[in-house]
C-alpha atoms as a PDB file:
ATOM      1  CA  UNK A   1     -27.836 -37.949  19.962  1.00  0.00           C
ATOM      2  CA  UNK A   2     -24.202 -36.828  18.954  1.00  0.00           C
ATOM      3  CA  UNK A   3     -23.841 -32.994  18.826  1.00  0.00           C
ATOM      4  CA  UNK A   4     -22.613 -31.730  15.405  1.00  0.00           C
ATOM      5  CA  UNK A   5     -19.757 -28.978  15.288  1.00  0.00           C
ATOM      6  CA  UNK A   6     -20.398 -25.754  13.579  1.00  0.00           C
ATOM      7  CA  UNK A   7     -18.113 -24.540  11.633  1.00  0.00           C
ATOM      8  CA  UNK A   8     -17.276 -20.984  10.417  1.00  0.00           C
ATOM      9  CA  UNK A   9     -18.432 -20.323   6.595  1.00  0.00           C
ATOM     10  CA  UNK A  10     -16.179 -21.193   3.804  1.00  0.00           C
ATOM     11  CA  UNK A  11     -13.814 -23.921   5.198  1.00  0.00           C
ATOM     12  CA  UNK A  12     -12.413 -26.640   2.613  1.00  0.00           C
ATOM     13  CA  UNK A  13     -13.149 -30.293   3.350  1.00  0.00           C
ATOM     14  CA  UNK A  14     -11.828 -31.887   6.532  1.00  0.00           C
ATOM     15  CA  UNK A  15      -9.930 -34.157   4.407  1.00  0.00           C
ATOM     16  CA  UNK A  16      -8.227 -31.349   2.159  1.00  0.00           C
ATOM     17  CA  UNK A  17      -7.591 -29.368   5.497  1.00  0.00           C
ATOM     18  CA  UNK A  18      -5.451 -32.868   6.698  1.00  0.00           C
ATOM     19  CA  UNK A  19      -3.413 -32.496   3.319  1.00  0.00           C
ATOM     20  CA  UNK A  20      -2.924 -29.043   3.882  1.00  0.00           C
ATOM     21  CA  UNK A  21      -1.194 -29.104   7.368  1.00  0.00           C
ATOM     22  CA  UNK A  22       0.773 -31.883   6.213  1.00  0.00           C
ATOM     23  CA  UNK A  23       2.306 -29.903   3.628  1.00  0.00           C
ATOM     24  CA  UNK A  24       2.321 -26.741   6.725  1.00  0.00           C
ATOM     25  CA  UNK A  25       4.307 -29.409   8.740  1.00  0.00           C
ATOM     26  CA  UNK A  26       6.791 -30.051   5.790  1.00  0.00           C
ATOM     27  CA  UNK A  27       8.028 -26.527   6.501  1.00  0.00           C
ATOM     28  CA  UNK A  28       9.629 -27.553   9.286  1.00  0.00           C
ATOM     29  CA  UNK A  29      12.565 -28.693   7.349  1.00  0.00           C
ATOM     30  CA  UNK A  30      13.385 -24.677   6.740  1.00  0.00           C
ATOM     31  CA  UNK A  31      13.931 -23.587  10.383  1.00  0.00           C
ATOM     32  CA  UNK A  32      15.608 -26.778  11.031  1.00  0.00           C
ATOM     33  CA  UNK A  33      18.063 -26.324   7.934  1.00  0.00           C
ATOM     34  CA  UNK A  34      18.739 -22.960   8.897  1.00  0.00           C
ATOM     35  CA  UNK A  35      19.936 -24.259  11.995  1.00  0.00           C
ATOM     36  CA  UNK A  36      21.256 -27.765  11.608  1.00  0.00           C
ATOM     37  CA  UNK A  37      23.110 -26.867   8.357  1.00  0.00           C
ATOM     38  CA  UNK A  38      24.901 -23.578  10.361  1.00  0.00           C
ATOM     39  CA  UNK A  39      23.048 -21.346   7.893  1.00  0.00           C
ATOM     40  CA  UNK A  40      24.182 -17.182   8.343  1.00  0.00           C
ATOM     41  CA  UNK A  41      22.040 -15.058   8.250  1.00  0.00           C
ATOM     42  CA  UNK A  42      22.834 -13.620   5.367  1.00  0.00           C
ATOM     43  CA  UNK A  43      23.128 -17.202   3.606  1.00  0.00           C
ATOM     44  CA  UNK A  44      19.871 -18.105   4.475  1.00  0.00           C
ATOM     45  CA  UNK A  45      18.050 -14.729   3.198  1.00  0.00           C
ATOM     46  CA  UNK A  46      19.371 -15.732  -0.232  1.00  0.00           C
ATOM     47  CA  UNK A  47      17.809 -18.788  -0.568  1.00  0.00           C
ATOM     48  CA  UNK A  48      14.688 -17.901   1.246  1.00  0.00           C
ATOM     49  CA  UNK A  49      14.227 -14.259  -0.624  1.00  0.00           C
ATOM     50  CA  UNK A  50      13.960 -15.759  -4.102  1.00  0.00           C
ATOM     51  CA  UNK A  51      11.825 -18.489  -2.748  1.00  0.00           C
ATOM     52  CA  UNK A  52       9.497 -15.762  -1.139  1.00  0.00           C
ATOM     53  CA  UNK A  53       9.584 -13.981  -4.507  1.00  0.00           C
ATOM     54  CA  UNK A  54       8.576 -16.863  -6.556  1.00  0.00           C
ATOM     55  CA  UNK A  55       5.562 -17.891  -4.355  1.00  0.00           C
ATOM     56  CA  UNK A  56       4.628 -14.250  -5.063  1.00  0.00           C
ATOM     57  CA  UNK A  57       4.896 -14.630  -8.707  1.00  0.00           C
ATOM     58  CA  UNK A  58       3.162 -18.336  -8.499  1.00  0.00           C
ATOM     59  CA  UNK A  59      -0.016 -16.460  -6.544  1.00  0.00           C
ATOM     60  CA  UNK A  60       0.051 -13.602  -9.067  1.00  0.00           C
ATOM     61  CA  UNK A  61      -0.292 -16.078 -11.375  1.00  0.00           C
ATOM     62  CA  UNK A  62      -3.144 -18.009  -9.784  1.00  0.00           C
ATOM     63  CA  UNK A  63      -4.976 -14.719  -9.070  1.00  0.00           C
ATOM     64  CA  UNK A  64      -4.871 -13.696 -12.597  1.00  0.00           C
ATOM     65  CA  UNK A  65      -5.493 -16.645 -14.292  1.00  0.00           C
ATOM     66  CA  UNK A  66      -1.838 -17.403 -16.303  1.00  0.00           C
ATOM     67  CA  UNK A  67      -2.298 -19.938 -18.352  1.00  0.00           C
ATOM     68  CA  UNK A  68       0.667 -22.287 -17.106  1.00  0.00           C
ATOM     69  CA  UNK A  69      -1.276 -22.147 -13.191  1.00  0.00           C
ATOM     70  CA  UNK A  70      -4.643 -22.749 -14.489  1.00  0.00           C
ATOM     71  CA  UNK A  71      -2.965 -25.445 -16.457  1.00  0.00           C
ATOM     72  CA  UNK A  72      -0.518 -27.370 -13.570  1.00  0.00           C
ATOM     73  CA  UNK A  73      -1.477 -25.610 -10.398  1.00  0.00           C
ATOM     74  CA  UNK A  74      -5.333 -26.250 -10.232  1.00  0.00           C
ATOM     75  CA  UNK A  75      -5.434 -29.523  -9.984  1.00  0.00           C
ATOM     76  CA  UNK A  76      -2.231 -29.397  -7.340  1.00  0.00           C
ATOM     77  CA  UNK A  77      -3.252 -26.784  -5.044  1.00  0.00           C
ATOM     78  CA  UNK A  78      -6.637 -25.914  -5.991  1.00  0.00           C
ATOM     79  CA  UNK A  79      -8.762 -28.036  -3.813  1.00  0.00           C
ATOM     80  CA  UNK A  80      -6.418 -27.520  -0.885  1.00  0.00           C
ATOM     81  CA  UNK A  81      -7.192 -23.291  -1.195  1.00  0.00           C
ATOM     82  CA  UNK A  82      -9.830 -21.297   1.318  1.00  0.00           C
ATOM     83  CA  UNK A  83     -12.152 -19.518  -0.008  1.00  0.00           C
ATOM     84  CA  UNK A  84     -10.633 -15.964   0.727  1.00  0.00           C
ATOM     85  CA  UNK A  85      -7.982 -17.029  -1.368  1.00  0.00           C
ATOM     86  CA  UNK A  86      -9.759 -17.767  -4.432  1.00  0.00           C
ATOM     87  CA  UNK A  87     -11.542 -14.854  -3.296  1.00  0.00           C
ATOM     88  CA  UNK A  88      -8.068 -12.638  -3.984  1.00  0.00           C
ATOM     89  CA  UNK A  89      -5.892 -13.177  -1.074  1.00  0.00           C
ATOM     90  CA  UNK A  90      -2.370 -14.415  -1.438  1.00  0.00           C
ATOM     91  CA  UNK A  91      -1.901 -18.170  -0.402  1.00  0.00           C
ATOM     92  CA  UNK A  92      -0.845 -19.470   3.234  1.00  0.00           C
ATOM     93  CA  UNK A  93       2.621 -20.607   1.303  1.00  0.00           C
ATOM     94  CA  UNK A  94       3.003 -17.242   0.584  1.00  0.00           C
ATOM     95  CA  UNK A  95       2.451 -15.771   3.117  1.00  0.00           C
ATOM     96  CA  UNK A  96       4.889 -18.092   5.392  1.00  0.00           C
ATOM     97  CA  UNK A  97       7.733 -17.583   3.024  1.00  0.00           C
ATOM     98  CA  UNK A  98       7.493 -14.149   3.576  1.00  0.00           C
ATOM     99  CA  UNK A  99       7.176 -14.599   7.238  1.00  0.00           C
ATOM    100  CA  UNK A 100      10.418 -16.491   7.478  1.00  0.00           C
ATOM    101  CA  UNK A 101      12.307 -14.026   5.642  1.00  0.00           C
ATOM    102  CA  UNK A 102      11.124 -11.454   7.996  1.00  0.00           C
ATOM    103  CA  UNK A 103      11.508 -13.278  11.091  1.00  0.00           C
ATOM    104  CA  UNK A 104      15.137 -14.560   9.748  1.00  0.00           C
ATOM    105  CA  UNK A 105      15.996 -10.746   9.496  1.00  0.00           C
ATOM    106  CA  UNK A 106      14.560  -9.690  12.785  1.00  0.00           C
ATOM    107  CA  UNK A 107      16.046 -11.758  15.172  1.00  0.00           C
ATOM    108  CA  UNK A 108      19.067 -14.183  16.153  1.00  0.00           C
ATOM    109  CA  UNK A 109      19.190 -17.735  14.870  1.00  0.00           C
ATOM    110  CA  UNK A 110      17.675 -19.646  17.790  1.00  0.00           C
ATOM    111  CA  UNK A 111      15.135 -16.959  18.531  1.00  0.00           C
ATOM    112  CA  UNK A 112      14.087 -17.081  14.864  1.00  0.00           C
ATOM    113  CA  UNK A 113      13.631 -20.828  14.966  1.00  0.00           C
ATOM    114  CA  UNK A 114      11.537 -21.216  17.379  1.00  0.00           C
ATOM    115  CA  UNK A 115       9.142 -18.415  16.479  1.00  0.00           C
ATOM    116  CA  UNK A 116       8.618 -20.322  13.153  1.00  0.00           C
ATOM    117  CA  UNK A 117       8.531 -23.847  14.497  1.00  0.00           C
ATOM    118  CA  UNK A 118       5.978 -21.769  16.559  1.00  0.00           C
ATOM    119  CA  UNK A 119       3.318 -21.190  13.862  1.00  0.00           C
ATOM    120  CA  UNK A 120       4.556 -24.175  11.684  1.00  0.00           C
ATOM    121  CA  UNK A 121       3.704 -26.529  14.324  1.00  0.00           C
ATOM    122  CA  UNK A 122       1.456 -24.181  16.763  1.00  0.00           C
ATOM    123  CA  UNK A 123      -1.459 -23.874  13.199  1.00  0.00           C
ATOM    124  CA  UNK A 124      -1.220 -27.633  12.317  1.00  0.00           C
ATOM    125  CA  UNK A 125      -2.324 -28.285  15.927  1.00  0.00           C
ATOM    126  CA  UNK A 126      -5.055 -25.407  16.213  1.00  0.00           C
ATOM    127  CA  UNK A 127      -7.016 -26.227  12.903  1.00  0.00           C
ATOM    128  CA  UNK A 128      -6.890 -29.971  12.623  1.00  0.00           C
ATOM    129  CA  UNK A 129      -8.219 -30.098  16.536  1.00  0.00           C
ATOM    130  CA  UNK A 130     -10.247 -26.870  16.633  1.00  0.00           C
ATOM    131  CA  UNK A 131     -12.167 -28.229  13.753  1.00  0.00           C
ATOM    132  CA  UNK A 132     -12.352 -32.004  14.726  1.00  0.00           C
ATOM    133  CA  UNK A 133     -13.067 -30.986  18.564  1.00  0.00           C
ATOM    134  CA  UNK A 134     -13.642 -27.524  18.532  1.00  0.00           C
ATOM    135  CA  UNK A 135     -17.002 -26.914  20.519  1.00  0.00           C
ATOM    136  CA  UNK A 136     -16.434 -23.450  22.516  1.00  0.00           C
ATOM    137  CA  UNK A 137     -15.873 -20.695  19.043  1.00  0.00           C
ATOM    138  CA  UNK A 138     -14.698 -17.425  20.051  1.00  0.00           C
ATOM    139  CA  UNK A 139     -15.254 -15.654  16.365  1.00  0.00           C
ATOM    140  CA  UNK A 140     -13.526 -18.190  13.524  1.00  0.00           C
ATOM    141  CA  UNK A 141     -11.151 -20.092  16.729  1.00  0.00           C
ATOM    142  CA  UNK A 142     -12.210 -22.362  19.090  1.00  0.00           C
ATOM    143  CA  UNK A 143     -11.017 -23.138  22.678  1.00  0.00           C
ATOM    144  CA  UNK A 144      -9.978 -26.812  21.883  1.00  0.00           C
ATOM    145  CA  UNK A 145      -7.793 -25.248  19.130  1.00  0.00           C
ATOM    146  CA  UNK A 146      -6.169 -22.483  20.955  1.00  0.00           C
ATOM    147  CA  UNK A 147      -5.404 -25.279  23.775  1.00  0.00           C
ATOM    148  CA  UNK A 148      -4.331 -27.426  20.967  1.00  0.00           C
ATOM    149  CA  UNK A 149      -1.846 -24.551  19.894  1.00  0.00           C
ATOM    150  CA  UNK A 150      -0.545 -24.113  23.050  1.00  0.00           C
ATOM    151  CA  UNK A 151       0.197 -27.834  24.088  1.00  0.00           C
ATOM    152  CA  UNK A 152       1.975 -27.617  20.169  1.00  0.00           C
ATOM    153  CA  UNK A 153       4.099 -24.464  20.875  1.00  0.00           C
ATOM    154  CA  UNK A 154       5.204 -25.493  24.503  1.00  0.00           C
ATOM    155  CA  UNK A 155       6.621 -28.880  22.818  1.00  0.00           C
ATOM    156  CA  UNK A 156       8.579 -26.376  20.806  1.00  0.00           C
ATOM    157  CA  UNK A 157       9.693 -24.693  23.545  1.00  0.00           C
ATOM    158  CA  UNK A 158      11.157 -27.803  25.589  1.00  0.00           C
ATOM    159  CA  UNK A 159      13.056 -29.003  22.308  1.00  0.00           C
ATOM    160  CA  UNK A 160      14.454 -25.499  20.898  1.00  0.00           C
ATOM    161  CA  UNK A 161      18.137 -25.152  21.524  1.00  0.00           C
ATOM    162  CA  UNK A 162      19.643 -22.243  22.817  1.00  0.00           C
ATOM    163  CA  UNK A 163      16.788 -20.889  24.084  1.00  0.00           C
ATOM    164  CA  UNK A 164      16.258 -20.836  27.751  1.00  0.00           C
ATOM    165  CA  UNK A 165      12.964 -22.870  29.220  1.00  0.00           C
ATOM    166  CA  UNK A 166      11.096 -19.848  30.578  1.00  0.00           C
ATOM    167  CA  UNK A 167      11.765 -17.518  27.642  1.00  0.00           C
ATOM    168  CA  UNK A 168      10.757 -20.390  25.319  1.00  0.00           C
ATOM    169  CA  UNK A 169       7.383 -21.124  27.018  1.00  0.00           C
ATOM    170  CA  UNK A 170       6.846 -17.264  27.234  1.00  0.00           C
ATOM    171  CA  UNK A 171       6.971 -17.266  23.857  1.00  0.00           C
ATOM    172  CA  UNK A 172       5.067 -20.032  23.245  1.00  0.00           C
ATOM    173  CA  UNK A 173       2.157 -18.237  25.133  1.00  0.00           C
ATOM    174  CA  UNK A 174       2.385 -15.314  23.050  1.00  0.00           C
ATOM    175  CA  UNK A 175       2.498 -17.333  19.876  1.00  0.00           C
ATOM    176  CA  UNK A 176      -0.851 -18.839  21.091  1.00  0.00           C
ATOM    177  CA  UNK A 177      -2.218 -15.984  22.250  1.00  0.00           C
ATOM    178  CA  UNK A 178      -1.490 -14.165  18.995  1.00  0.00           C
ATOM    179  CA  UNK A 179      -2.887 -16.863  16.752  1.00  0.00           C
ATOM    180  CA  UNK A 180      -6.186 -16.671  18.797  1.00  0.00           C
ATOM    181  CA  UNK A 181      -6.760 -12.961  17.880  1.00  0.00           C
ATOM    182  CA  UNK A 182      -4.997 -13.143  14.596  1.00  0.00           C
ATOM    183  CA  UNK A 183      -8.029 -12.181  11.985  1.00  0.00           C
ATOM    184  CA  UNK A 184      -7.082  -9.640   9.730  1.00  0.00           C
ATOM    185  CA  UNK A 185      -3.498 -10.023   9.686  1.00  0.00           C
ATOM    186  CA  UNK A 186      -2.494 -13.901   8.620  1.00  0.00           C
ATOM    187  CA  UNK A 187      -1.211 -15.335  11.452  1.00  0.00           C
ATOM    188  CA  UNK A 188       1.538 -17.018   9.633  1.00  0.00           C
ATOM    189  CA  UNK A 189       3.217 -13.600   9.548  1.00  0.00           C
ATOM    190  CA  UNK A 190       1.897 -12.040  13.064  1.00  0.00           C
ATOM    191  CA  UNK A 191       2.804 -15.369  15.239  1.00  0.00           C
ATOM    192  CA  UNK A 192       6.372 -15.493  14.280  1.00  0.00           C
ATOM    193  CA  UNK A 193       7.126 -11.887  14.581  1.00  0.00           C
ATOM    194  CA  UNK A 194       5.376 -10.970  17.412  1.00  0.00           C
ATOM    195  CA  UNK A 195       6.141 -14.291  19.635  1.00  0.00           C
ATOM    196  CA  UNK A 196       9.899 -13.227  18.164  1.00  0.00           C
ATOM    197  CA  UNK A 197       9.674 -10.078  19.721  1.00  0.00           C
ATOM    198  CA  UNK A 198       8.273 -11.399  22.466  1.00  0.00           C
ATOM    199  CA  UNK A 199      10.821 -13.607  23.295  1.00  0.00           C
ATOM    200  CA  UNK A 200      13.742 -11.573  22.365  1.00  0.00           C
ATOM    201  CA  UNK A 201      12.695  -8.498  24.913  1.00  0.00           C
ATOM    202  CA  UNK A 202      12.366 -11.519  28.057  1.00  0.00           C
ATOM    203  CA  UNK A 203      15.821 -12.815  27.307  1.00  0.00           C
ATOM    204  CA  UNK A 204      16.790  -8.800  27.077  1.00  0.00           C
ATOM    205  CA  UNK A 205      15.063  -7.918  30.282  1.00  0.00           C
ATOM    206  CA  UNK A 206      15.909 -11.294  32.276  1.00  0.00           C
ATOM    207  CA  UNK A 207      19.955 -11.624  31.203  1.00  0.00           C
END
């Protein structure tokens, strides 16, 4: 007799969750712009604010019922949303568009990159194995997915450049560490910053 996996309450469809991560993984192309295009600072805050600002307006919109989202967004987005954010919360998009804007202003270019490749690549991993695999639930996480994480985020760390090895996989263990305990705060803001910081006071204290 196969063993069924429980899940927590209010997850979207296995298949929908798939979608979703793809379209997570898609946001790789914004770290990787900022740095393979030789983005400033500065430069990339002014593309990345208005985006932020626009997502805002977008959820606003969704949360309130505007005619044009009930009308386009819906059927986009609609089946791809948890339940706490038809339930009022703003939308993971959201959420990391506003995390890269903070994390862009926080730190320097390579330490910025990899903190978002962090959650971009570290959350795809977690959810799509801690709810295929994930047998051992601490709360709403699961073992499998935290390892999953963590396997995701040290790839990250081995391929960032200019960031040293060890301050890269410190990171990485802070990113995975934070997602694991990340409940009330989204993670797609509290991994980046806080594996940012993370990383930024090792390459302080070690150089």
């Amino acid at each position: 007799m196969v063993s069924t996996i429980s899940e927590p309450p209010g997850q979207i469809p296995y298949k929908y969750e798939v979608a979703r991560k793809l379209t997570h993984l898609g946001a790789l192309s914004i770290p990787g712009g900022y740095y393979f295009l030789s983005l400033q600072k500065a430069e990339m805050l002014s593309i990345m604010v208005p985006a932020a600002l626009l997502m805002v307006l977008i959820d606003i919109g969704r949360l309130r019922h505007w005619r044009f989202y009930e009308r386009f967004g819906v059927k986009s987005m609609g089946k791809m949303m948890r339940a706490h954010e038809h339930g009022g919360d703003f939308s993971g998009a959201t959420y990391i568009l506003i995390s890269i804007c903070l994390t862009v202003a926080l730190y320097d270019k390579a330490i910025a990159v990899a903190a978002l490749a962090f959650i971009i690549v570290g959350d795809v991993c977690a959810a799509l194995i801690g709810r295929k695999f994930g047998r051992h639930r601490f709360g709403r996480k699961s073992i499998e997915g935290s390892l999953a994480c963590l396997a995701g985020t040290v790839v990250i760390a081995l391929i960032a450049p200019e960031i040293p090895i060890i301050t890269g996989l410190f990171g990485a263990l802070v990113a995975t560490i934070t997602e694991a305990m990340s409940t009330k705060i989204d993670d797609n803001i509290s991994v980046p910053i806080v594996s940012g910081l993370a990383m930024t006071l090792q390459a302080t204290l070690t150089f």
